[in-house]
C-alpha atoms as a PDB file:
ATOM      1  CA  UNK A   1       8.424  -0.908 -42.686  1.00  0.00           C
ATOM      2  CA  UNK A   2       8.318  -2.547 -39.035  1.00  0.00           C
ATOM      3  CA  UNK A   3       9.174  -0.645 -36.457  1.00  0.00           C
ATOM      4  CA  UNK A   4      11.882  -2.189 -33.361  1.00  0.00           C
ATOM      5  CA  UNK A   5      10.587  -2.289 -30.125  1.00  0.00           C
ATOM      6  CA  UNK A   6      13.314  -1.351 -26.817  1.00  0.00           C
ATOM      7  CA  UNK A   7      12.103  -1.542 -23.769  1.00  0.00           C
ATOM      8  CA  UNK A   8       8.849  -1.989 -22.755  1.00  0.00           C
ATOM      9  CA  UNK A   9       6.023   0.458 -23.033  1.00  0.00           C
ATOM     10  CA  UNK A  10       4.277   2.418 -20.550  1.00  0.00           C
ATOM     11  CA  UNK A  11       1.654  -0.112 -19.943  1.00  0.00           C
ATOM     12  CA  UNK A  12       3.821  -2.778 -19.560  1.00  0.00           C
ATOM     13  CA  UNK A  13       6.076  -1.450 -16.696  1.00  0.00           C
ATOM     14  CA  UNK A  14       2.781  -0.149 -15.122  1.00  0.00           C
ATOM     15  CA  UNK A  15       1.482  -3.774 -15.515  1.00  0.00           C
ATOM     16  CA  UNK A  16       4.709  -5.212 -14.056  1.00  0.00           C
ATOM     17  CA  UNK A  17       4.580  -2.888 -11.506  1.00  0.00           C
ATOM     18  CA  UNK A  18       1.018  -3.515 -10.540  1.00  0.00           C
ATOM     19  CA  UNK A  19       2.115  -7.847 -10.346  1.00  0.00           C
ATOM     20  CA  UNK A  20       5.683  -6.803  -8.306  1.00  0.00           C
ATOM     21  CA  UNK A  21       3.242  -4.810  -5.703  1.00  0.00           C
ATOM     22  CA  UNK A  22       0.658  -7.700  -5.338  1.00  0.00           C
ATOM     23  CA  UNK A  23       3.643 -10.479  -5.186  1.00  0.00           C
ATOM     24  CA  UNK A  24       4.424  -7.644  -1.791  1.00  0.00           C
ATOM     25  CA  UNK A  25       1.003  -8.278  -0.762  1.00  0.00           C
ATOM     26  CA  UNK A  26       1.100 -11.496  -0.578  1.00  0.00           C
ATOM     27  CA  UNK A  27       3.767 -11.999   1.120  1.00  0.00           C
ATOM     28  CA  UNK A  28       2.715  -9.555   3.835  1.00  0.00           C
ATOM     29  CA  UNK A  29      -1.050 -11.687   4.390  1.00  0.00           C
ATOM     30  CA  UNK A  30       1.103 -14.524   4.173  1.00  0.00           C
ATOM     31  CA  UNK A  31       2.306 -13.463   7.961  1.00  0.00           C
ATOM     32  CA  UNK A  32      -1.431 -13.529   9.143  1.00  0.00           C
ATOM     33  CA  UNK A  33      -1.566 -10.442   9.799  1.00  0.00           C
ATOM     34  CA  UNK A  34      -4.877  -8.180  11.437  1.00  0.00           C
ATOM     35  CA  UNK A  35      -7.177  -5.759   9.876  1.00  0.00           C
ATOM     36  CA  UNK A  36      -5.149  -3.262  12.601  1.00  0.00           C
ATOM     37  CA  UNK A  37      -1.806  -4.314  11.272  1.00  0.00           C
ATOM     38  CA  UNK A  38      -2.668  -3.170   7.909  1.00  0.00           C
ATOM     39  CA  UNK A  39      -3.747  -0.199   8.242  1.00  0.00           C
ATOM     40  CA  UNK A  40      -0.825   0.523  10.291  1.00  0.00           C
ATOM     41  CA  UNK A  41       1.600  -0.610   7.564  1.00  0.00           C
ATOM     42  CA  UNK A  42      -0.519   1.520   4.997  1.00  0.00           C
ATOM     43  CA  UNK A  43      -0.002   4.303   7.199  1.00  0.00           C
ATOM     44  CA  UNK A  44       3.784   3.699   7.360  1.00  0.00           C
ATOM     45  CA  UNK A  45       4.152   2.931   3.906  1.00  0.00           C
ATOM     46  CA  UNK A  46       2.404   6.521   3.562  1.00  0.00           C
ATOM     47  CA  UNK A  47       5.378   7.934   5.232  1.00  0.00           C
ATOM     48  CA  UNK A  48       7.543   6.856   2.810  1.00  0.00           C
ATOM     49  CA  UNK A  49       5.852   9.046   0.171  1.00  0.00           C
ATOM     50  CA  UNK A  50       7.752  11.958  -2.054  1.00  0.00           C
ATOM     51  CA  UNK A  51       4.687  13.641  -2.414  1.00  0.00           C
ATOM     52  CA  UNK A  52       4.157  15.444   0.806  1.00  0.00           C
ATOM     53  CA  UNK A  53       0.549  16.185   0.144  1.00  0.00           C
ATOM     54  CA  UNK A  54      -0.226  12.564  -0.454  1.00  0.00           C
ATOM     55  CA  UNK A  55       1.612  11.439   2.371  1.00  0.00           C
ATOM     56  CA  UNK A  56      -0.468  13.514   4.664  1.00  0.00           C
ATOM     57  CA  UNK A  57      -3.884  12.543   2.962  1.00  0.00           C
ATOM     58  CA  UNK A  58      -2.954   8.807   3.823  1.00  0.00           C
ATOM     59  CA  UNK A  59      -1.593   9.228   6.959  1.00  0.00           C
ATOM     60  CA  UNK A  60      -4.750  11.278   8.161  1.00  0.00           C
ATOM     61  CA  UNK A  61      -7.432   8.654   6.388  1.00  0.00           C
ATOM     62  CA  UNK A  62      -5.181   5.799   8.509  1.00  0.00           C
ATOM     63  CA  UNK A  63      -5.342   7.881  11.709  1.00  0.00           C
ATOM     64  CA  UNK A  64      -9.275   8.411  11.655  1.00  0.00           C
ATOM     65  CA  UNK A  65      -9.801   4.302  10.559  1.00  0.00           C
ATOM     66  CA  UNK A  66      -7.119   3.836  13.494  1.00  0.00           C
ATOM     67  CA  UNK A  67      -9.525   6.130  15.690  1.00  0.00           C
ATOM     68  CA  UNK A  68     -12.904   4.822  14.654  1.00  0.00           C
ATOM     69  CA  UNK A  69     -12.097   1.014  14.924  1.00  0.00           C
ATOM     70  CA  UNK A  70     -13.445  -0.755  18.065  1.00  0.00           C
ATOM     71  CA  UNK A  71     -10.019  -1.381  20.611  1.00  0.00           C
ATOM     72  CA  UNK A  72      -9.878  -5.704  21.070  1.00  0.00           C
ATOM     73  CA  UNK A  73      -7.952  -4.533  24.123  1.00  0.00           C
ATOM     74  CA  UNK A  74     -10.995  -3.235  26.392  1.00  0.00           C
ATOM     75  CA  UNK A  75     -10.601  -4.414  30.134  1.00  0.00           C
ATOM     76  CA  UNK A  76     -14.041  -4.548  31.740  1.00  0.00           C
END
């Protein structure tokens, strides 16, 4: 007896999730953006987290790459 598939399994949403989020990648590097520009969007995107525990865990890893990275705006 075959069974009938509906819908797709777990694996494949996660796997067409996984392609829909690097088609969103793309198209962000696609602006040129900056090493600093990224981090700051993976900081916003943090914020806009359910999970209040991970939002704070990538907001505060952002913050101290934010802090430790050399400023390209130094006036001598």
């Amino acid at each position: 007896m075959d069974l009938e598939k509906y819908g797709q399994t777990f694996e494949e949403k996660d796997a067409d999730d996984m392609v829909m989020a690097r088609q969103i990648v793309a198209v962000v590097l696609d602006f040129g953006v900056s090493q600093e520009q990224i981090i700051r969007i993976i900081k916003l995107l943090g914020l806009e987290l359910e999970n209040h525990d991970h939002v704070k865990q990538i907001v505060s890893i952002a913050k101290a790459i934010e802090e430790t990275e050399p400023s390209q705006n130094i006036i001598i």
